[in-house]
C-alpha atoms as a PDB file:
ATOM      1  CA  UNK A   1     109.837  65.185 103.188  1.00  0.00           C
ATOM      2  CA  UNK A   2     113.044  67.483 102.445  1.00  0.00           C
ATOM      3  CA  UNK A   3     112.818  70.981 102.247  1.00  0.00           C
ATOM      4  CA  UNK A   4     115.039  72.353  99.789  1.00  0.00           C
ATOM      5  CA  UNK A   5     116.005  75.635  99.772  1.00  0.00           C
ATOM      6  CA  UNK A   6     113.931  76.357  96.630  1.00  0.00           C
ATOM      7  CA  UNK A   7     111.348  76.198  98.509  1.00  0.00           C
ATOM      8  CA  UNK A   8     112.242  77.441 101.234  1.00  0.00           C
ATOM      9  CA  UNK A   9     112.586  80.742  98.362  1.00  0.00           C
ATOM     10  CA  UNK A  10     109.319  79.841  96.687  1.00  0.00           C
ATOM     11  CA  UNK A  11     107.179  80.629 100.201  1.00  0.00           C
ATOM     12  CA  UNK A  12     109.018  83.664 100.810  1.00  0.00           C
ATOM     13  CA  UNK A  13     108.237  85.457  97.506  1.00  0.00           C
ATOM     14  CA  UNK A  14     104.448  84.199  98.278  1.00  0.00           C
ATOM     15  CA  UNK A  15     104.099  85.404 101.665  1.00  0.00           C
ATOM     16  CA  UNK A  16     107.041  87.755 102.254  1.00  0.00           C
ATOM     17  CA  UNK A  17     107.400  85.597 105.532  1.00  0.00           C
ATOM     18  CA  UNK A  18     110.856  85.398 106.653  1.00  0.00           C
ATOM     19  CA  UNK A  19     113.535  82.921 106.176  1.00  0.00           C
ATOM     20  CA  UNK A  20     112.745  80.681 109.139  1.00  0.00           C
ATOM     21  CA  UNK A  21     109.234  81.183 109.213  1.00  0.00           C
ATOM     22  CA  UNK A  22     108.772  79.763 105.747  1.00  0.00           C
ATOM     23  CA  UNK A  23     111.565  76.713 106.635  1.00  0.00           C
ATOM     24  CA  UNK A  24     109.121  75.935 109.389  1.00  0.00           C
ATOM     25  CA  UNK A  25     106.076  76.493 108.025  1.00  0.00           C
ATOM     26  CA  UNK A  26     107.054  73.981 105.196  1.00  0.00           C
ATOM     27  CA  UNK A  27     108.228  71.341 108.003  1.00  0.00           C
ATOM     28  CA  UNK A  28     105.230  71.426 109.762  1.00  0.00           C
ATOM     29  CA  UNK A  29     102.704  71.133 106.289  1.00  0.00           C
ATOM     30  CA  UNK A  30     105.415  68.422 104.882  1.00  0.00           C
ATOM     31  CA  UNK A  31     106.302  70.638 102.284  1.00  0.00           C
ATOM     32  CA  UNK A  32     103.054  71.516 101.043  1.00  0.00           C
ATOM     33  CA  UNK A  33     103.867  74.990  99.915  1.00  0.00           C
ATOM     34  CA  UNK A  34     100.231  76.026  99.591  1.00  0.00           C
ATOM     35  CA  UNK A  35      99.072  74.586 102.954  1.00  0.00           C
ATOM     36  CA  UNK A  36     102.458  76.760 104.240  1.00  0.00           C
ATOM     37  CA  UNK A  37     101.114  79.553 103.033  1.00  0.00           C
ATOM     38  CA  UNK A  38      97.950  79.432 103.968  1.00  0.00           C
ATOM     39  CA  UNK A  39      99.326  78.995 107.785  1.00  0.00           C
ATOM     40  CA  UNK A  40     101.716  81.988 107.589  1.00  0.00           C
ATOM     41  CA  UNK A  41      98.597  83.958 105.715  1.00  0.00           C
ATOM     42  CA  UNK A  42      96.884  82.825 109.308  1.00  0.00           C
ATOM     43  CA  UNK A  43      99.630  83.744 111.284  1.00  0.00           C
ATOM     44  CA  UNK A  44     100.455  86.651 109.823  1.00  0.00           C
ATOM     45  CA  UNK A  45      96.613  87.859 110.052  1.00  0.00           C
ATOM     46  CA  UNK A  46      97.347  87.702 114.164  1.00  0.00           C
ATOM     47  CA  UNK A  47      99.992  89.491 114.193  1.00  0.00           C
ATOM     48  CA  UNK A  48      98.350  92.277 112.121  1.00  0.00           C
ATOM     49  CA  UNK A  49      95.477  91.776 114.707  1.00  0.00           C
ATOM     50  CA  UNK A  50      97.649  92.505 117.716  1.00  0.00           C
ATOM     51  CA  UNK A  51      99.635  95.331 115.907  1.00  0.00           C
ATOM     52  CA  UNK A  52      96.284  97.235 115.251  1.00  0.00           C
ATOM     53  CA  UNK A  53      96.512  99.175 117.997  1.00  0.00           C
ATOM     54  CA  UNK A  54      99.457 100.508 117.739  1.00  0.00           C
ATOM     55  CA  UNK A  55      99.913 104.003 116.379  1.00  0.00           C
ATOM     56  CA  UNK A  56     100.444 104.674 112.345  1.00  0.00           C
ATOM     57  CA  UNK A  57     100.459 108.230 112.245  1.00  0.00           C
ATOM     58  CA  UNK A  58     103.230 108.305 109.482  1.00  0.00           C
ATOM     59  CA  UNK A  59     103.128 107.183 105.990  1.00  0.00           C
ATOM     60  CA  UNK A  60     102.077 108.648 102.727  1.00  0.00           C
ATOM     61  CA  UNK A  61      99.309 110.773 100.819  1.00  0.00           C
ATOM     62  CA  UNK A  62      99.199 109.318  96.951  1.00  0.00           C
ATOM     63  CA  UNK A  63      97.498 110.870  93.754  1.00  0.00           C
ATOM     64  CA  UNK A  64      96.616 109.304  91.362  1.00  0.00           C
ATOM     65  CA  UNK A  65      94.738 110.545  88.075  1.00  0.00           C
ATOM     66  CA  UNK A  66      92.795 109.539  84.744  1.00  0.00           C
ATOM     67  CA  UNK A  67      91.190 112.115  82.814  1.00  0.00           C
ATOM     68  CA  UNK A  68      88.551 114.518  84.590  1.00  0.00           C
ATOM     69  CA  UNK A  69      88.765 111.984  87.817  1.00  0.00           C
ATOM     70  CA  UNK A  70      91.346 111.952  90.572  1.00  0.00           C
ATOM     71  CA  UNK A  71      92.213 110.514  93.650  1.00  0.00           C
ATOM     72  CA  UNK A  72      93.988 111.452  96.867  1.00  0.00           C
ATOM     73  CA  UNK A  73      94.606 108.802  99.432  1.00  0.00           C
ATOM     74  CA  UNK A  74      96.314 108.808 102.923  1.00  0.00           C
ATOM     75  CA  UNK A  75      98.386 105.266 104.033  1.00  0.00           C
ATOM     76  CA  UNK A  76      99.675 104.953 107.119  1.00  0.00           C
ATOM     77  CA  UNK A  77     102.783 103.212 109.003  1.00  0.00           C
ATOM     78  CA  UNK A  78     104.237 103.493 111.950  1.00  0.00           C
ATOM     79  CA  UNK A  79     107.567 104.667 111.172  1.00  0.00           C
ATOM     80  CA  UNK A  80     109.078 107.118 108.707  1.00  0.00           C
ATOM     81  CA  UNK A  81     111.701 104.264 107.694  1.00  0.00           C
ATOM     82  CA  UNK A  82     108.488 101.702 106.594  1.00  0.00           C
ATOM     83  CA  UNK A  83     106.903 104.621 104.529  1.00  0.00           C
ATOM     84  CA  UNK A  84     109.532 104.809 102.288  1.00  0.00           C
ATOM     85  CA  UNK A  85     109.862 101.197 102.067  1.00  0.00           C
ATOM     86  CA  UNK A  86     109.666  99.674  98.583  1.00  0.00           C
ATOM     87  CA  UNK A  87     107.315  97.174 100.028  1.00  0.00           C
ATOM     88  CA  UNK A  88     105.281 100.296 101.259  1.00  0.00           C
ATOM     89  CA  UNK A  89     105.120 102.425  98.469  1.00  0.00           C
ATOM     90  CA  UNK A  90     103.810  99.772  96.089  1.00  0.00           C
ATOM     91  CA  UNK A  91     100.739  99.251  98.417  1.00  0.00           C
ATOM     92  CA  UNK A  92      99.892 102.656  98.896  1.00  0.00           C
ATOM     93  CA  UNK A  93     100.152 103.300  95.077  1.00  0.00           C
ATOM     94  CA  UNK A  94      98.136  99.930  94.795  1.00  0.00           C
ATOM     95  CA  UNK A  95      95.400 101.902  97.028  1.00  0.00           C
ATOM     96  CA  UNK A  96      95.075 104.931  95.320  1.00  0.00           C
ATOM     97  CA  UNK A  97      94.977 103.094  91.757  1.00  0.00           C
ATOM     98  CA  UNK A  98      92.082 100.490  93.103  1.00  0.00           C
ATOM     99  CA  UNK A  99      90.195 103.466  94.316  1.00  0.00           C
ATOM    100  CA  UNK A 100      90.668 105.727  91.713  1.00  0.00           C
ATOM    101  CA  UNK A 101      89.121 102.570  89.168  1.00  0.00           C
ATOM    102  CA  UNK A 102      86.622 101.459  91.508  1.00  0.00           C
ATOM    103  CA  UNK A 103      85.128 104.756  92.833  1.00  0.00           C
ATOM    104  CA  UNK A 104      85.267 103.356  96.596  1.00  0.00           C
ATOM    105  CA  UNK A 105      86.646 105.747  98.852  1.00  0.00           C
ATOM    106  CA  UNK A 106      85.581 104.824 102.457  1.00  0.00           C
ATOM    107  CA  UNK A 107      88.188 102.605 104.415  1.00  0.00           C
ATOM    108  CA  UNK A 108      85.854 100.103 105.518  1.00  0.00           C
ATOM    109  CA  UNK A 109      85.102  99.198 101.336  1.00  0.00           C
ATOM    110  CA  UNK A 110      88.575  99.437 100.223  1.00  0.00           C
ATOM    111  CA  UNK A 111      89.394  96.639 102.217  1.00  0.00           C
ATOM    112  CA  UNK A 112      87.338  93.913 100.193  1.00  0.00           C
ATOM    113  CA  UNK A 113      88.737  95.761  96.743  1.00  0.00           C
ATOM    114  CA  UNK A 114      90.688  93.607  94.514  1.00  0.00           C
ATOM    115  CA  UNK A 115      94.465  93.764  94.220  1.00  0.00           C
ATOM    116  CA  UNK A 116      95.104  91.594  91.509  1.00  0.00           C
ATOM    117  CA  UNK A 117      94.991  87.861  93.057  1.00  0.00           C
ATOM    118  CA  UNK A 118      94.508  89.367  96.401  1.00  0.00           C
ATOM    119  CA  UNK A 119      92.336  91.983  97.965  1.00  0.00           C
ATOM    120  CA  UNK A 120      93.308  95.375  99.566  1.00  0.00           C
ATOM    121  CA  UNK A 121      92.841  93.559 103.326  1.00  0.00           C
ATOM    122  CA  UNK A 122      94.736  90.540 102.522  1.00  0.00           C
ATOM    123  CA  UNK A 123      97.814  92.437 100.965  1.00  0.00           C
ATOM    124  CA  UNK A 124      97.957  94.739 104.037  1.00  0.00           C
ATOM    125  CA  UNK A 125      98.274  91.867 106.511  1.00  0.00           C
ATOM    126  CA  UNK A 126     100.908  90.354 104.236  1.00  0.00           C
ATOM    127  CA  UNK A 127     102.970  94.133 104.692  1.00  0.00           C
ATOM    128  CA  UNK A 128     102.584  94.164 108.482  1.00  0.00           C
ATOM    129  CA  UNK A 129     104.151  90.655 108.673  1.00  0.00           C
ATOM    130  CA  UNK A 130     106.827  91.870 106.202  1.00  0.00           C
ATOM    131  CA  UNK A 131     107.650  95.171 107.545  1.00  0.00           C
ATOM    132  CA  UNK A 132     106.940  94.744 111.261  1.00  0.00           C
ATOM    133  CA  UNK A 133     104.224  97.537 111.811  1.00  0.00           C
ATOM    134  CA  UNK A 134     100.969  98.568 111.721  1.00  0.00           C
ATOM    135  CA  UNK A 135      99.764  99.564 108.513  1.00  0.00           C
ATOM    136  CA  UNK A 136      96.498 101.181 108.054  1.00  0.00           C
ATOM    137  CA  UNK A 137      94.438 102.549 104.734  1.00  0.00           C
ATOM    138  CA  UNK A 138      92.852 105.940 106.338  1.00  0.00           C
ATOM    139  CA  UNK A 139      91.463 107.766 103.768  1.00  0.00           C
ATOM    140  CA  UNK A 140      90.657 108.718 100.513  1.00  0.00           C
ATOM    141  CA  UNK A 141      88.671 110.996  98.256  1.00  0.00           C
ATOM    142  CA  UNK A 142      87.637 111.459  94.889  1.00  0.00           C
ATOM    143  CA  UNK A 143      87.908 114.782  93.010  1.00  0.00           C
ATOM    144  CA  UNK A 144      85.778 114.913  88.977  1.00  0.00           C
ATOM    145  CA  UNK A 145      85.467 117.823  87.398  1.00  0.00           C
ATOM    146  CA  UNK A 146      84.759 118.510  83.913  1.00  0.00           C
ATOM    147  CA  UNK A 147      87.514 121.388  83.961  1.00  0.00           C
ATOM    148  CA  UNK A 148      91.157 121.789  84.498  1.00  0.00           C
ATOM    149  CA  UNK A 149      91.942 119.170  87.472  1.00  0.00           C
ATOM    150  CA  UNK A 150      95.727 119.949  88.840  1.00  0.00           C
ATOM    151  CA  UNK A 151      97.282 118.282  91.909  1.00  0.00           C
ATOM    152  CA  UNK A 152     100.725 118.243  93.667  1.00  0.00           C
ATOM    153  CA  UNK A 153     102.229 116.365  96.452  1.00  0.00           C
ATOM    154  CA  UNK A 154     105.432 117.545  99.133  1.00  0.00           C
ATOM    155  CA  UNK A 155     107.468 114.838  99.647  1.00  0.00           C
ATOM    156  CA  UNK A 156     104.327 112.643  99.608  1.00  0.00           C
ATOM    157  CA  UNK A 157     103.373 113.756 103.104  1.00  0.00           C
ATOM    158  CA  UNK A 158     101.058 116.740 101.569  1.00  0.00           C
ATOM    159  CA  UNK A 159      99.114 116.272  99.193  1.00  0.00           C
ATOM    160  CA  UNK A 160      96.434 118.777  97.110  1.00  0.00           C
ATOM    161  CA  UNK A 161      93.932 118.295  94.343  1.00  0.00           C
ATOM    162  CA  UNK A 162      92.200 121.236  92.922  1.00  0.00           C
ATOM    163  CA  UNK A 163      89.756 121.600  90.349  1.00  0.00           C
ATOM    164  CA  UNK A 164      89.174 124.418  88.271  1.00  0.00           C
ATOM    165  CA  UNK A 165      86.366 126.326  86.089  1.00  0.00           C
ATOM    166  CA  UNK A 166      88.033 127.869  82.994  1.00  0.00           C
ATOM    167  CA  UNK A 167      92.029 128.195  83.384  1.00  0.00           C
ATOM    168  CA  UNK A 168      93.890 125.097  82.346  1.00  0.00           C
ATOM    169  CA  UNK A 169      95.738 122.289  84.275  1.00  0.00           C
ATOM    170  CA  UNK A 170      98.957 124.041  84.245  1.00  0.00           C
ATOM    171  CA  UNK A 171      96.747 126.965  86.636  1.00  0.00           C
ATOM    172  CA  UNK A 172      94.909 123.949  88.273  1.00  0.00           C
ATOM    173  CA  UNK A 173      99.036 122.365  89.045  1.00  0.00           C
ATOM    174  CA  UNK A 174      99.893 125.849  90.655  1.00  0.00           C
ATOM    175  CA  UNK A 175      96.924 126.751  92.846  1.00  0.00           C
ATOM    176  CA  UNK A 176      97.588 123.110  94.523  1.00  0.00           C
ATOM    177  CA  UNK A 177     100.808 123.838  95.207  1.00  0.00           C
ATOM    178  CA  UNK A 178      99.833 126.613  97.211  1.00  0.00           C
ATOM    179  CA  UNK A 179      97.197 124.936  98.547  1.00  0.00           C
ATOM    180  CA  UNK A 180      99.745 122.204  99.884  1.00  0.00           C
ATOM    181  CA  UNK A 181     102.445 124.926 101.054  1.00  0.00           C
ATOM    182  CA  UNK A 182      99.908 127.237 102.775  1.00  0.00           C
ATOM    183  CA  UNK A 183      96.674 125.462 103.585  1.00  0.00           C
ATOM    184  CA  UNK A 184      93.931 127.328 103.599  1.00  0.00           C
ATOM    185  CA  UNK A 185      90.964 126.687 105.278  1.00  0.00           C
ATOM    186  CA  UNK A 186      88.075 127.086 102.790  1.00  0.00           C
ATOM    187  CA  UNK A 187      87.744 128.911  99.195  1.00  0.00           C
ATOM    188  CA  UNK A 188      86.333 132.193 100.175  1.00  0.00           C
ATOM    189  CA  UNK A 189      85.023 134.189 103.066  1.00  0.00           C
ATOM    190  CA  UNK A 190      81.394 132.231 102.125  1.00  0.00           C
ATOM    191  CA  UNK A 191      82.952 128.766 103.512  1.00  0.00           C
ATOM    192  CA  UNK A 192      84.484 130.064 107.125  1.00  0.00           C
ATOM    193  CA  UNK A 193      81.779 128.702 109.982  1.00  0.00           C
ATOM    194  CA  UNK A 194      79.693 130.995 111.551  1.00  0.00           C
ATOM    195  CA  UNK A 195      81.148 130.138 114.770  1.00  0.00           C
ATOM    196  CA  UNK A 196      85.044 130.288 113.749  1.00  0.00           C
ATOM    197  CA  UNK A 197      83.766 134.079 112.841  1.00  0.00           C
ATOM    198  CA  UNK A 198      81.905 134.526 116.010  1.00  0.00           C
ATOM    199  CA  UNK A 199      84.857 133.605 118.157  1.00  0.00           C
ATOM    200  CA  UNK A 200      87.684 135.553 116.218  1.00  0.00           C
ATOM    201  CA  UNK A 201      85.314 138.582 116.233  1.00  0.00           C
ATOM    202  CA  UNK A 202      84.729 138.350 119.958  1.00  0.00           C
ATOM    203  CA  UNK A 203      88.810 138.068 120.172  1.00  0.00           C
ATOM    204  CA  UNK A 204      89.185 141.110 118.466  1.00  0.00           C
ATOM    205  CA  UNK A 205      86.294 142.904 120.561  1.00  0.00           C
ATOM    206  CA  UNK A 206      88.297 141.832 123.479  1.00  0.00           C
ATOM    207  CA  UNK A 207      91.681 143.228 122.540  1.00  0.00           C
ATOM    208  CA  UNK A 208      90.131 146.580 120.883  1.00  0.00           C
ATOM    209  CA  UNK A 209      88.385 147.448 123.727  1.00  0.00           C
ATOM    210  CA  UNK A 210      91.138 146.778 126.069  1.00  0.00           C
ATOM    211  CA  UNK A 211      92.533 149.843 123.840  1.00  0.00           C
ATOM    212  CA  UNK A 212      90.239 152.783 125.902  1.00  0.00           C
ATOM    213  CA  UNK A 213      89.338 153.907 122.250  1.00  0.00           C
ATOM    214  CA  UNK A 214      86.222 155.548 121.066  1.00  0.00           C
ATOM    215  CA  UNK A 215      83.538 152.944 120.140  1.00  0.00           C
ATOM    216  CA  UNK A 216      83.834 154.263 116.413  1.00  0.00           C
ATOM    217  CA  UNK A 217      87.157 153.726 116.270  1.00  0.00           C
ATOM    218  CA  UNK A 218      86.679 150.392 118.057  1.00  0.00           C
ATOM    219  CA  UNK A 219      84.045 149.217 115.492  1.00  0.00           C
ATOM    220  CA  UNK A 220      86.725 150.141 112.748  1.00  0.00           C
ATOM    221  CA  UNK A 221      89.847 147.788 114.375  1.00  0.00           C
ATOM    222  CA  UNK A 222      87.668 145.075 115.076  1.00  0.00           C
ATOM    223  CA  UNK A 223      86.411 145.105 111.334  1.00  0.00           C
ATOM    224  CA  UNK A 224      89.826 145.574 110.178  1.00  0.00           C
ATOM    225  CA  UNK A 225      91.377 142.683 111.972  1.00  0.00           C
ATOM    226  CA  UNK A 226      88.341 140.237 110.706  1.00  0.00           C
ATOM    227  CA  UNK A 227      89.372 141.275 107.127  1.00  0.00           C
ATOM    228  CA  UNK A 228      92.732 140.446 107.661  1.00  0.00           C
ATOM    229  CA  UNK A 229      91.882 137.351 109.278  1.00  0.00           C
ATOM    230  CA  UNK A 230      89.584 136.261 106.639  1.00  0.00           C
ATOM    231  CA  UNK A 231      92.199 137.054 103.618  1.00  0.00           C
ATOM    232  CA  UNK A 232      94.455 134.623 106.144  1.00  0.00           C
ATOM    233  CA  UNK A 233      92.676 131.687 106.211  1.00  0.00           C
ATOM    234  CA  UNK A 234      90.539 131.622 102.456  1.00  0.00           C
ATOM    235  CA  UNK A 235      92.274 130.766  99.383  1.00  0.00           C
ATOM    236  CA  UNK A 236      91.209 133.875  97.132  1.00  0.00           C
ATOM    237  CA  UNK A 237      92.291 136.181  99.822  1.00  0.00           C
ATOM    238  CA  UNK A 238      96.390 134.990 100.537  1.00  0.00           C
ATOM    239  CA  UNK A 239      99.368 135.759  98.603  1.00  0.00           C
ATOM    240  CA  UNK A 240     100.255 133.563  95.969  1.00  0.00           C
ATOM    241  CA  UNK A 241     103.099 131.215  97.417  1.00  0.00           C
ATOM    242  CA  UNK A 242     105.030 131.837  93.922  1.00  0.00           C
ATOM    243  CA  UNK A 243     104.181 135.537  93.159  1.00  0.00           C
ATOM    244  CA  UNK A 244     102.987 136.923  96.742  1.00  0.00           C
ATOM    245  CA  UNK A 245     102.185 140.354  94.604  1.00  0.00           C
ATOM    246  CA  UNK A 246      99.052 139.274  94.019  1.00  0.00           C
ATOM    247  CA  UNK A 247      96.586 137.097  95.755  1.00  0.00           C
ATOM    248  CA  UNK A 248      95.154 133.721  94.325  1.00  0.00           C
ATOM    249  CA  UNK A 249      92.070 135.455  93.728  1.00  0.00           C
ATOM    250  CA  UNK A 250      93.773 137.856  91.317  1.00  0.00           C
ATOM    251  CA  UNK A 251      95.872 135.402  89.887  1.00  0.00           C
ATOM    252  CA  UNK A 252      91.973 133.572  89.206  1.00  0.00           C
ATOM    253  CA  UNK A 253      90.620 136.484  88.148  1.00  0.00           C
ATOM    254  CA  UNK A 254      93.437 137.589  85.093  1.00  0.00           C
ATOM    255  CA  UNK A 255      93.166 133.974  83.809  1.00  0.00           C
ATOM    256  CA  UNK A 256      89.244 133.749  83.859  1.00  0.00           C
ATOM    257  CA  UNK A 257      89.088 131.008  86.429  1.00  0.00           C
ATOM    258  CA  UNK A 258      87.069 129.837  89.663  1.00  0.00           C
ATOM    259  CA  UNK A 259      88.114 127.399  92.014  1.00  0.00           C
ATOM    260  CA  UNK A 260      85.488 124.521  92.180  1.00  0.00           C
ATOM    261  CA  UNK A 261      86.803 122.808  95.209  1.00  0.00           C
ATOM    262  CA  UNK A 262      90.166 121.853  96.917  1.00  0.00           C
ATOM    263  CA  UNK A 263      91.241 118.912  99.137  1.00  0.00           C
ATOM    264  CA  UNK A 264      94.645 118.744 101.212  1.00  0.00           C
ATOM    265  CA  UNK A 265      95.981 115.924 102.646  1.00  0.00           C
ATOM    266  CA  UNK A 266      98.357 115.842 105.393  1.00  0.00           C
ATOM    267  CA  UNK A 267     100.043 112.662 106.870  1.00  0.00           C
ATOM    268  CA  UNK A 268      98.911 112.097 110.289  1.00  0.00           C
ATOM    269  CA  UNK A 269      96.897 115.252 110.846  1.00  0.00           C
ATOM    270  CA  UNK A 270      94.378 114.602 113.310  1.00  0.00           C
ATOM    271  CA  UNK A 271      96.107 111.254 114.994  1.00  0.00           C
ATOM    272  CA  UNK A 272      97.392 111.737 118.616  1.00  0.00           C
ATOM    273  CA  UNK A 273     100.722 110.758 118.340  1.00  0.00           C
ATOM    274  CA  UNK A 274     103.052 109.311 121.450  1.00  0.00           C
ATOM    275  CA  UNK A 275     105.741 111.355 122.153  1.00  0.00           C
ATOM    276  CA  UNK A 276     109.100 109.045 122.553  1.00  0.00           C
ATOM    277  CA  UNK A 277     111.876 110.396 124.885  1.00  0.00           C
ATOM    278  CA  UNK A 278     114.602 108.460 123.950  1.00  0.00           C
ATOM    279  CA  UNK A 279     117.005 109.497 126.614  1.00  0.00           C
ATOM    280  CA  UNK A 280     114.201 108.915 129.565  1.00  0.00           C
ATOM    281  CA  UNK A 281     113.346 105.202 127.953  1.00  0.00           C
ATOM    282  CA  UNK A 282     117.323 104.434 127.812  1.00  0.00           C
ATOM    283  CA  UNK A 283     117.536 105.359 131.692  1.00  0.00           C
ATOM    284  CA  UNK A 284     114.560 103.913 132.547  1.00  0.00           C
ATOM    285  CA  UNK A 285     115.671 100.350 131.043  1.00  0.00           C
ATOM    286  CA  UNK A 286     119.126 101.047 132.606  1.00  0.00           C
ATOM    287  CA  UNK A 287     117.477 101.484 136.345  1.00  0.00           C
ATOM    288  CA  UNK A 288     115.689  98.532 135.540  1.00  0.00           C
ATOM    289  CA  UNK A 289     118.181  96.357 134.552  1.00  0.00           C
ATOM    290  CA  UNK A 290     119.975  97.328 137.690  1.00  0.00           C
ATOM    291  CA  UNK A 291     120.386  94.751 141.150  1.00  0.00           C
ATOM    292  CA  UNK A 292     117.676  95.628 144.412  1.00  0.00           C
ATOM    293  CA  UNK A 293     119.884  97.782 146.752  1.00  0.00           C
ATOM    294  CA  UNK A 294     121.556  95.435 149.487  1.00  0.00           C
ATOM    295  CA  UNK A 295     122.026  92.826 147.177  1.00  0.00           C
END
């Protein structure tokens, strides 16, 4: 049977195969576009399979929200260049929505969610045959509240959802911003581990008593630094990142508002990453590609 260049164009809006692929996919099923695109579905599957172990510590962190429910979700590629592919984008939005309706947040279930005619698995397979890398779905999580929900996103590598009692979503909106530009590590001085406070404290005992101080005065420094360390790391005790004349807990406070809970995402926190040395790899394939001495 011929294969005409329609298509040849037909398969590759399917599958997102390339050019060739789809000419020879079509040869070998005699033109039977479905049975082609089954087999580059199948071949495409393996070479997701073999790219899964490859590192996708870049990507993007999506929000998505509908009323007093939100959703932040974490997609990963390999490359900077993928994750702002169009390609990319429209998958990781695709995510965030399917989650955000369904209520599924763990990796594992998103897989099997649908994506219109095709499910979250499927159309990520489809992506690493288009794009070339490893794409992974690493997290999500859902955020209701019956108050003020507000959320904001940094070049869609950070990305915060907060949710407020009393104050308004315009409040909500701000405190995730600073949430996202200074990340704090809990709400209030009630969240910090016992044993992040037991090791700072037995820093600060350290240091003080290195200082041949009284023990009074001692006991004073070492309480000192632990208040400055806890208005560091909590939410209610740091400056506000747009007015750092008050704290976030004052800002709270004049508006008659709590924070009910935070989450920050970060693309790639937590994933080892390989270091490249570009210069080292060029040399190395250029003493490779060199002749044995003596010949």
């Amino acid at each position: 049977m011929s294969i005409t260049a329609s298509m040849v164009k037909e398969l590759r809006e399917r599958t997102g195969a390339g050019m060739m692929e789809c000419k020879k996919a079509l040869v070998e099923a005699d033109g039977n576009i479905d049975a082609a695109a089954e087999a580059l579905r199948t071949a495409g599957a393996a070479k997701a399979d073999k790219k899964a172990s490859r590192v996708a510590a870049d990507g993007r962190v999506v929000i998505k929200a509908n009323g007093s429910k939100a959703v932040i979700a974490e997609v990963n590629s390999e490359t900077d260049f993928v994750a702002k592919d169009e390609n990319f984008i429209s998958f990781a939005d695709a995510v965030a929505a399917a989650a955000l309706s369904s209520g599924v947040t763990e990796a594992a279930d998103l897989a099997g969610l649908s994506l219109g005619d095709s499910t979250v698995e499927a159309a990520r397979t489809e992506l690493v045959q288009k794009v070339g890398e490893n794409i992974s779905v690493r997290r999500a999580e859902i955020v209701e509240n019956g108050g003020p929900i507000g959320f904001y996103t940094h070049g869609a590598r950070i990305g915060a959802v907060v949710a407020l009692e009393g104050g308004d979503q315009e409040l909500a909106r701000d405190i995730a911003m600073h949430v996202a530009a200074i990340n704090p590590t809990c709400i209030d001085e009630s969240g910090v581990p016992a044993e992040t406070l037991e090791t700072e404290k037995r820093i600060f005992t350290e240091q003080a008593a290195e200082s041949g101080k009284p023990p009074e005065i001692i006991e004073k420094m070492i309480g000192g630094r632990i208040n400055k360390f806890l208005k560091e790391i909590t939410l209610l005790g740091q400056p506000f990142v747009k007015d750092d004349k008050q704290t976030v807990g004052q800002l709270l406070k004049s508006a008659n508002a709590s924070v009910v809970s935070f989450t920050r995402f970060e693309v790639g926190e937590g994933i080892e990453k390989k270091v490249e040395n570009f210069a080292d790899e060029v040399m190395k394939q250029i003493e490779d590609a060199k002749p044995p001495k003596g010949t």
